[in-house]
Protein backbone atom coordinates (compact mmCIF):
# COMPACT_ATOMS: atom_id res chain seq x y z
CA UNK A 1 101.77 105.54 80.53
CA UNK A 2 105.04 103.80 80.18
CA UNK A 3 104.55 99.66 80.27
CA UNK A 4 106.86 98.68 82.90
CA UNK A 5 107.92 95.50 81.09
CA UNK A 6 108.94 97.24 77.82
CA UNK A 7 111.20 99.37 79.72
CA UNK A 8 113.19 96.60 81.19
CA UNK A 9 113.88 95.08 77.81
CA UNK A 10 114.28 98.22 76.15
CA UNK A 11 117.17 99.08 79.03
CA UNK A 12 118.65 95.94 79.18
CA UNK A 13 119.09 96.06 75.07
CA UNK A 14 121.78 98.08 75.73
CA UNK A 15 123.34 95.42 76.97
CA UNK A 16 125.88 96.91 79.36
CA UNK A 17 125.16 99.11 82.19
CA UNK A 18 126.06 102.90 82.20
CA UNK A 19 125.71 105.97 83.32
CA UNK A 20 121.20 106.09 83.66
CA UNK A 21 120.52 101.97 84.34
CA UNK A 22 122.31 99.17 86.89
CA UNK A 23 121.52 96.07 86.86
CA UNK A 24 121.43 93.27 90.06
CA UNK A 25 120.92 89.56 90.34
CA UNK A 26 118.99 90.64 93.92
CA UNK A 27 118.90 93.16 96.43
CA UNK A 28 119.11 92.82 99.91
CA UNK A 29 119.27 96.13 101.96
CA UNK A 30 118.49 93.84 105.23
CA UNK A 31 122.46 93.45 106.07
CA UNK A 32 124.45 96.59 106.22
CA UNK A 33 126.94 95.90 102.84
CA UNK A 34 123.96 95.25 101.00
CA UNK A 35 122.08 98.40 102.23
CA UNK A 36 125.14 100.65 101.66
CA UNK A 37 125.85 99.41 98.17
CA UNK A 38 122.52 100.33 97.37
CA UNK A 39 122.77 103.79 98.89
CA UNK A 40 125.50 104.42 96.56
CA UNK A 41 124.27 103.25 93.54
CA UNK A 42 120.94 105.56 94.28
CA UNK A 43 123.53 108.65 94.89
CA UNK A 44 125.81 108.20 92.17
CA UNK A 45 122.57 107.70 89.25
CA UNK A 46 120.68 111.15 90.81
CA UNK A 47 123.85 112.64 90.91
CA UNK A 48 124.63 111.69 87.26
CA UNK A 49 121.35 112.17 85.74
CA UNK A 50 119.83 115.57 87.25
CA UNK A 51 117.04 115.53 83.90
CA UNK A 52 115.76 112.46 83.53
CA UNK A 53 114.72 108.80 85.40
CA UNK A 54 117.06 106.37 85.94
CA UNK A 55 116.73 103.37 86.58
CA UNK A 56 117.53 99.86 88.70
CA UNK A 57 117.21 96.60 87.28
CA UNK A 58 117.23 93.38 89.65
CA UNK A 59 116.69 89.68 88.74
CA UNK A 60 118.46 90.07 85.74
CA UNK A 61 122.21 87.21 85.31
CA UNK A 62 124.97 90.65 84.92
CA UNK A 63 126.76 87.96 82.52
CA UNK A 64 124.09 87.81 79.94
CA UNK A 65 121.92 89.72 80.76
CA UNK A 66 118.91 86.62 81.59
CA UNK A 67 115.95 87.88 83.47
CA UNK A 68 115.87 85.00 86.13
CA UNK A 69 113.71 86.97 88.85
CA UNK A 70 113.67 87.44 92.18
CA UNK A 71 111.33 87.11 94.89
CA UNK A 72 108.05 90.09 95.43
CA UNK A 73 109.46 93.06 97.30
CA UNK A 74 107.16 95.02 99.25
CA UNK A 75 108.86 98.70 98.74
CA UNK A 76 106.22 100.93 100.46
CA UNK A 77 108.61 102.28 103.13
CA UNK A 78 111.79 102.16 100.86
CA UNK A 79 111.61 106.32 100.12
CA UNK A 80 112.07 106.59 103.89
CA UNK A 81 115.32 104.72 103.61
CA UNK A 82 116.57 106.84 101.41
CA UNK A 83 115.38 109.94 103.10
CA UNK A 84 117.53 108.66 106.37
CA UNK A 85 120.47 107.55 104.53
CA UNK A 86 121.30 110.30 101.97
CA UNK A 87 120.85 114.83 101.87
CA UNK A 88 118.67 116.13 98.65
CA UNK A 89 117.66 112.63 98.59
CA UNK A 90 115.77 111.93 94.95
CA UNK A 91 112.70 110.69 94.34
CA UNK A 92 112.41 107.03 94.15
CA UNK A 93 109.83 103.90 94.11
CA UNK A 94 110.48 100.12 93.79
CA UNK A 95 108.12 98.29 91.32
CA UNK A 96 107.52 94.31 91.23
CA UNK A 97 107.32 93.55 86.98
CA UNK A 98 105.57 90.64 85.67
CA UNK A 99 107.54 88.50 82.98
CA UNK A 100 105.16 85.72 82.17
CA UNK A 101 108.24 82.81 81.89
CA UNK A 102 109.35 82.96 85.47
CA UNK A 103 107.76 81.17 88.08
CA UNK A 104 104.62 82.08 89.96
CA UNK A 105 105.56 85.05 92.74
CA UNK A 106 108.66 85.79 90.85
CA UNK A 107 109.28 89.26 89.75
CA UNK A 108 111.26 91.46 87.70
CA UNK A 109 112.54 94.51 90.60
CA UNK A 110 112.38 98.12 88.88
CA UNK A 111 113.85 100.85 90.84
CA UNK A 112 113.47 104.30 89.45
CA UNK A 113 115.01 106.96 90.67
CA UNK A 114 114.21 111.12 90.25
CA UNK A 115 116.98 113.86 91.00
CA UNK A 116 116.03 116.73 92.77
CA UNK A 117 118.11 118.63 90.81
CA UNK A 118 120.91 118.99 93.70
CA UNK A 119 123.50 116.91 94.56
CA UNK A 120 122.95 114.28 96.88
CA UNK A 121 125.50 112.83 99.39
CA UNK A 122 125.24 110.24 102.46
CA UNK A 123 124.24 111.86 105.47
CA UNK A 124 125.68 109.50 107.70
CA UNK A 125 128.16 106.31 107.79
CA UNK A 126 126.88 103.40 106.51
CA UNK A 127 129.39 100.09 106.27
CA UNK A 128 132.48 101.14 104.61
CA UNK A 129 130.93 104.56 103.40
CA UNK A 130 131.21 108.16 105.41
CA UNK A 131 128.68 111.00 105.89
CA UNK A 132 129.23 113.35 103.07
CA UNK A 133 130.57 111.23 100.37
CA UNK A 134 129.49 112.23 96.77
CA UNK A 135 129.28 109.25 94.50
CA UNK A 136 128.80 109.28 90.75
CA UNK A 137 128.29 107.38 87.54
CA UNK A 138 131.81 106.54 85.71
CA UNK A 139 130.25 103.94 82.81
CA UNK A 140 129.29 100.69 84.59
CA UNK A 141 130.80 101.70 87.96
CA UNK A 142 129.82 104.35 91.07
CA UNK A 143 132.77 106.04 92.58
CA UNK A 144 133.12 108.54 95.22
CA UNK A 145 133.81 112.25 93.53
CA UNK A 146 135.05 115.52 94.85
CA UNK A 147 131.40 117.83 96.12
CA UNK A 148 132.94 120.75 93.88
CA UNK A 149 131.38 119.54 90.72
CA UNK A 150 128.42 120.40 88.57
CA UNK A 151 125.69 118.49 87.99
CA UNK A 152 125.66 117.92 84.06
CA UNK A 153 122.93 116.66 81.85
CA UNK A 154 124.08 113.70 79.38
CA UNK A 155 121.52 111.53 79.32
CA UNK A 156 118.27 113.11 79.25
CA UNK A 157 117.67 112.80 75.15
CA UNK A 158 118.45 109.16 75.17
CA UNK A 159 115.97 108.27 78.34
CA UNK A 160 113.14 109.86 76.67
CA UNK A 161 113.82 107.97 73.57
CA UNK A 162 113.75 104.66 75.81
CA UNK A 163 110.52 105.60 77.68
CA UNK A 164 108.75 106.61 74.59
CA UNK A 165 109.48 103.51 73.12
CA UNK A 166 108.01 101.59 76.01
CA UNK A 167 104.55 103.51 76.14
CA UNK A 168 101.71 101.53 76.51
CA UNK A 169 99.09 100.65 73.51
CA UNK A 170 95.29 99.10 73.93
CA UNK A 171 96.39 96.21 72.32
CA UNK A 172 98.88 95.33 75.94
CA UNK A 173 96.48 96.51 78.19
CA UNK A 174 93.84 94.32 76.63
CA UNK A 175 96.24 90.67 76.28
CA UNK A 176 97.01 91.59 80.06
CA UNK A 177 93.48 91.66 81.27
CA UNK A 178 93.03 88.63 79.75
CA UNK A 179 95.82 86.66 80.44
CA UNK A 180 94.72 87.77 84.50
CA UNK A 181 91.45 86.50 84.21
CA UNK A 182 91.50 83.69 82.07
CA UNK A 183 95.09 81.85 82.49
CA UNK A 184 97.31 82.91 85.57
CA UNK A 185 94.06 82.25 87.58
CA UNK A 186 91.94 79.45 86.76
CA UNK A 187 91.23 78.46 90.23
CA UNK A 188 90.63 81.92 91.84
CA UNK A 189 87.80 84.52 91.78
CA UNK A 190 89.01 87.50 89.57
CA UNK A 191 88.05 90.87 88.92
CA UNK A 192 89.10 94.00 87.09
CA UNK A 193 88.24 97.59 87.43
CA UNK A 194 88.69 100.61 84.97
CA UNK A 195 89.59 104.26 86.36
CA UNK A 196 89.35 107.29 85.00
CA UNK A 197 88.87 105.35 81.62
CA UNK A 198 92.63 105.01 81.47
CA UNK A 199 94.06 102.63 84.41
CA UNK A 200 92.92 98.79 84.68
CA UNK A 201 93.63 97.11 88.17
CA UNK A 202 93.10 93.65 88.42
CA UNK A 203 92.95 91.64 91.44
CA UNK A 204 92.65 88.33 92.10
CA UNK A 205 92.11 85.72 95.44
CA UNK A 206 90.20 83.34 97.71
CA UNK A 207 86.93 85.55 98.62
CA UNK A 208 85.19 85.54 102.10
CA UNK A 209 82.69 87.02 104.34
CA UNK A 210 82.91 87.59 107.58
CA UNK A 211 80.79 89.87 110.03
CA UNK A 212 79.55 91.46 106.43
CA UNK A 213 83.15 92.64 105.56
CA UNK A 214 84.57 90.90 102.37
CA UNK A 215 88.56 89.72 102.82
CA UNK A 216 90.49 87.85 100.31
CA UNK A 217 93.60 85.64 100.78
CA UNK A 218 95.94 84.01 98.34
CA UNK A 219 95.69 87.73 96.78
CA UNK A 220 97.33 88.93 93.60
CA UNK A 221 97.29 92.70 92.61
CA UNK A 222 97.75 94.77 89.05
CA UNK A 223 98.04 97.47 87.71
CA UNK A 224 97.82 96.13 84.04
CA UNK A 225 98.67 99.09 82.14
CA UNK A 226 101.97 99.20 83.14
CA UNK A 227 102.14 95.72 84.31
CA UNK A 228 103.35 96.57 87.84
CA UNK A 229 102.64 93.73 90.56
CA UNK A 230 101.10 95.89 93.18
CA UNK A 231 100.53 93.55 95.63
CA UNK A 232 101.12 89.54 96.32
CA UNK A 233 100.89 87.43 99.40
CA UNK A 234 100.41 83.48 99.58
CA UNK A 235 99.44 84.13 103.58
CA UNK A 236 98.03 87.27 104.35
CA UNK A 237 94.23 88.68 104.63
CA UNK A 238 93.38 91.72 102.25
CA UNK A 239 90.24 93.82 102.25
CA UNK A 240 89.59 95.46 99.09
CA UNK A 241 87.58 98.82 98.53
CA UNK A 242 87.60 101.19 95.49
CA UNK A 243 85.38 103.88 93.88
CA UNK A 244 85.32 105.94 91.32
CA UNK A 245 88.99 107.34 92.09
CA UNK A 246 90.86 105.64 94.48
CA UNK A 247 91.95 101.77 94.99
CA UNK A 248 92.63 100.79 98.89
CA UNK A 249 94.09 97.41 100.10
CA UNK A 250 94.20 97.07 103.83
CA UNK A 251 96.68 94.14 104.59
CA UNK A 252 96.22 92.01 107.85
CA UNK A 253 98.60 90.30 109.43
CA UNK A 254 98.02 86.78 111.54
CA UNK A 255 99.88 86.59 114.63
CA UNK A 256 99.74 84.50 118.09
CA UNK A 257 101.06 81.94 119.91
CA UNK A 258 99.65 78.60 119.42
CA UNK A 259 96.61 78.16 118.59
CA UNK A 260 95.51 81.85 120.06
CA UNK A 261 96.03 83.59 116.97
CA UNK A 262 94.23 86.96 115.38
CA UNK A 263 94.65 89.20 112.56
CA UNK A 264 96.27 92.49 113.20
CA UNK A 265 95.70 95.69 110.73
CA UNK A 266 99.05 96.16 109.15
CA UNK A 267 99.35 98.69 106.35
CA UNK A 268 96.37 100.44 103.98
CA UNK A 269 97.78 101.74 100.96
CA UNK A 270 95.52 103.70 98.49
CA UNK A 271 95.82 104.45 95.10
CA UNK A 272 94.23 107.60 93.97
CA UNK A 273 93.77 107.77 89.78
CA UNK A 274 93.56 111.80 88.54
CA UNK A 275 91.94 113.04 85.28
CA UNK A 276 95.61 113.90 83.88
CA UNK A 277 96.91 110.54 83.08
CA UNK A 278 98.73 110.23 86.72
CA UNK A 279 98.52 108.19 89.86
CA UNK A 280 99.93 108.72 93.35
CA UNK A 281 100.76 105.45 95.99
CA UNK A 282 99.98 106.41 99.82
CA UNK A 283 100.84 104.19 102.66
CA UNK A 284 100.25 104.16 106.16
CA UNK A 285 101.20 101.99 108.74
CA UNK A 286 98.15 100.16 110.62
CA UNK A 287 99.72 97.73 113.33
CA UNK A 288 100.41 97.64 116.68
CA UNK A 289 102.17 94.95 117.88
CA UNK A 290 100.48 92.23 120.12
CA UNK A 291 102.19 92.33 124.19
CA UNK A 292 102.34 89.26 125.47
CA UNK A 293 103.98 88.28 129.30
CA UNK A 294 108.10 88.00 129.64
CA UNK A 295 107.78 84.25 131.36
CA UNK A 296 105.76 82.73 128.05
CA UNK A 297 108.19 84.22 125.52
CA UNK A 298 111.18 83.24 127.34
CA UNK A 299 109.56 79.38 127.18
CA UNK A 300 108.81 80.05 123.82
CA UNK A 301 111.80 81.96 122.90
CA UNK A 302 113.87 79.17 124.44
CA UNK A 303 111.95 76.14 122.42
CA UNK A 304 112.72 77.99 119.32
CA UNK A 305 115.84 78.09 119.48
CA UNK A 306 116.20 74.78 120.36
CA UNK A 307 114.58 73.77 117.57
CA UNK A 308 116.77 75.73 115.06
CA UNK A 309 119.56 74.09 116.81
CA UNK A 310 119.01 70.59 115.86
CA UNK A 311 117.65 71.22 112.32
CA UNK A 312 121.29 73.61 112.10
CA UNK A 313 122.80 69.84 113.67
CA UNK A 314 120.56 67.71 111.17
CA UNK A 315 118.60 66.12 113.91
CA UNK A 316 115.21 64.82 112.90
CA UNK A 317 112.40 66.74 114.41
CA UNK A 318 109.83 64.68 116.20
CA UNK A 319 105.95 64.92 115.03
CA UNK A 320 104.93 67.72 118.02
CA UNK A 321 108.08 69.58 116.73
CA UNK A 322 107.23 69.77 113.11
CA UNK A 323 103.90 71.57 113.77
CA UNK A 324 105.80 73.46 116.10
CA UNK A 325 108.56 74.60 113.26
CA UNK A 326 105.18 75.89 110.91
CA UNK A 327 104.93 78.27 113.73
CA UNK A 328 108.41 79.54 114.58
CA UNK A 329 109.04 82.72 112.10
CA UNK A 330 105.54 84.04 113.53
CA UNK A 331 106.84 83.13 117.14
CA UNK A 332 110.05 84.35 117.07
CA UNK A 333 108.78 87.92 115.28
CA UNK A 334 106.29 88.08 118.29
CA UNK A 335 109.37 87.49 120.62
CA UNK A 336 111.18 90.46 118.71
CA UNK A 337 107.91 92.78 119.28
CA UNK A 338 108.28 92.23 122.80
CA UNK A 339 111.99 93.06 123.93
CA UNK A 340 114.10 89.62 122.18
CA UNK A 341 116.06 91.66 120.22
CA UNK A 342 117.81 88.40 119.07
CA UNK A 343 114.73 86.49 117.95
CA UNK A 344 115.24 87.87 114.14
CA UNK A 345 118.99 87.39 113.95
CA UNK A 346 118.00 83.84 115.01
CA UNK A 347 115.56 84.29 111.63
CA UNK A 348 118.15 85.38 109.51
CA UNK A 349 121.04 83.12 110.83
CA UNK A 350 119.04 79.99 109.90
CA UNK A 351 117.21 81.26 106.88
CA UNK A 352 119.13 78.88 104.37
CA UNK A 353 119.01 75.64 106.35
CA UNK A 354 114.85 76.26 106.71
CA UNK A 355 114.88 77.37 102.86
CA UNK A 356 116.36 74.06 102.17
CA UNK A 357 114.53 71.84 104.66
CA UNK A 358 111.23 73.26 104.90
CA UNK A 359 110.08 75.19 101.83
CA UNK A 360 106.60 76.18 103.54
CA UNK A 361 108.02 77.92 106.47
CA UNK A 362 110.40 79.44 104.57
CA UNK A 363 107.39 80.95 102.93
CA UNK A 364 106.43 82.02 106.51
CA UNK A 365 109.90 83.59 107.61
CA UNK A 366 109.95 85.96 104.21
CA UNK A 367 106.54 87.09 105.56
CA UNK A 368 108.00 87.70 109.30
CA UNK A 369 111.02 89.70 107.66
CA UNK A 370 108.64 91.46 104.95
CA UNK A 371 106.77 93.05 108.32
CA UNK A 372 109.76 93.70 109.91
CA UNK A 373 110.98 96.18 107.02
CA UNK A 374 107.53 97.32 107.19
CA UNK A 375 108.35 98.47 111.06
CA UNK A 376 111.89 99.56 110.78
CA UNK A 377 111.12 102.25 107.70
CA UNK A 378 108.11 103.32 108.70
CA UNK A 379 109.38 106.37 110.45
């Protein structure tokens, strides 16, 4: 088992990036540049490492290479992206690392990525980018190629060396279990659980009963053996279940308008742990969005906006329209469910001035936009 963390130093000490590792300050495949630079980068490291991993680093300064973080990404539909976007499309799975200097809910992002073998191109336009353009590795850089070229191994050797250098030892596992339990959190119930006698998962969270089922909120997840965040939410409901092979978080989502609000099922993934060393990720996609009538969104729809208008002016919000802001990224998602296609652009177009002026429903709005990915790759 390769610790996570390890790798990340051991690929940023080469200091520059090349033709098997990239390196981002953050990602955002939400806005079409963003999502087509990413594409490429993807198709130009398969298509220049057919052999081995390779690998994308983000949260890391490109100047000097300081890990500075970024914000938990929830990746569990992001192989469905790249099975839309590009043909022979490789393997690949976005991991949230734990570096124990940056701030709580930062994360090191770890995208690695697994050639087919075959060359992969983009199966349809994407920004500036056309269907059928072959892009791949020259040093630092990805650049569009000719599709008459061979696939050559060069880096395969040099990988292995990396990854074998960032295995795992009982010495990590054990400081990680114990720096879960006993320091990063004092004030919540934690637990661990060994599979297979190999894997440790560790979760951690506010604990409650209700109806005889057991939920948990404020909930951290991981895998400490190759310290891989597997799951973290400062809002959300999580029900927990294992045995003696297979970890399953079911993730609920709270949703309404007003004070009518519920939790919704929104994704189970489960974790199965095999004899061999290995583990395989499954998600599926729970929710169905609440319907609510046309003449109630369109008031609420309306008093949203109005209300992103004067913080966008810098008008002071009066005390009804403060709790009324708490609620608007769940609002204006539920307007988006139901036929508003502009409700999230609305989102988006105002995400700095709420980031700056109000810090806990900015909190909120990531959580809107995090379900929202869920929804659009889930196909």
């Amino acid at each position: 088992m390769i610790n996570k963390r390890l790798l990340i130093k051991n690929l940023l000490a080469h200091n520059d990036e090349n033709s098997f590792y990239d390196k981002k300050r953050h990602l955002n495949i939400s806005v079409q540049e963003g999502k087509a630079k990413f594409l490429k980068h993807v198709c130009a490291l398969s298509n220049s490492n057919p052999n081995n991993s390779s690998y994308i680093v983000i949260g890391v300064e490109d100047n000097d290479n300081q890990i500075v973080g970024v914000d938990f990404f929830d990746d569990s539909k992001i192989q469905n992206l790249i099975n839309a976007y590009l043909t022979n499309p490789p393997l690949v799975a976005y991991e949230n690392i734990r570096f124990p200097d940056l701030p709580k809910g930062k994360v090191v992002g770890l995208v690695s990525i697994r050639s087919l073998g075959e060359l992969c191109s983009l199966r349809k336009n994407v920004w500036k980018y056309y269907g059928g353009m072959v892009f791949f590795r020259e040093g630092s850089t990805s650049k569009p190629r000719s599709v008459d070229v061979d696939l050559l191994d060069y880096n395969s050797e040099l990988v292995a060396r990396i990854e074998q250098n960032a295995k795992n030892n009982i010495e990590y596992t054990l400081d990680g279990v114990i720096d879960f339990l006993n320091n990063r959190h004092k004030d919540l119930e934690s637990y661990y659980k060994v599979f297979k006698e190999q894997f440790v998962v560790c979760w951690a969270g506010i604990r409650k009963v209700v109806k005889q089922q057991t939920y948990y909120s404020r909930v951290d997840i991981e895998l400490i053996n190759e310290q891989v965040q597997l799951f973290y939410s400062a809002l959300d409901e999580v029900r927990i279940e294992y045995d003696q092979n297979l970890f399953k978080i079911t993730e609920y989502v709270q949703l309404g308008l007003g004070k009518r609000q519920k939790y919704y099922p929104l994704e189970e993934v489960q974790i199965e742990f095999s004899e061999n060393g290995s583990y395989q990720i499954q998600s599926k996609l729970l929710f169905e969005p609440p319907q609510f009538e046309k003449k109630q969104l369109f008031h609420i729809y309306n008093a949203n906006n109005s209300l992103l208008g004067k913080i966008q002016k810098g008008i002071p919000l009066q005390a009804g329209e403060q709790e009324q802001m708490k609620l608007l990224p769940a609002s204006l998602l539920i307007c988006y469910l139901n036929g508003f296609e502009d409700a999230i652009q609305q989102l988006e177009a105002h995400r700095s001035v709420i980031k700056m002026q109000f810090p806990q429903v900015y909190i909120a709005l990531k959580e809107a936009l995090r379900v929202l990915r869920k929804l659009r790759y889930s196909g």
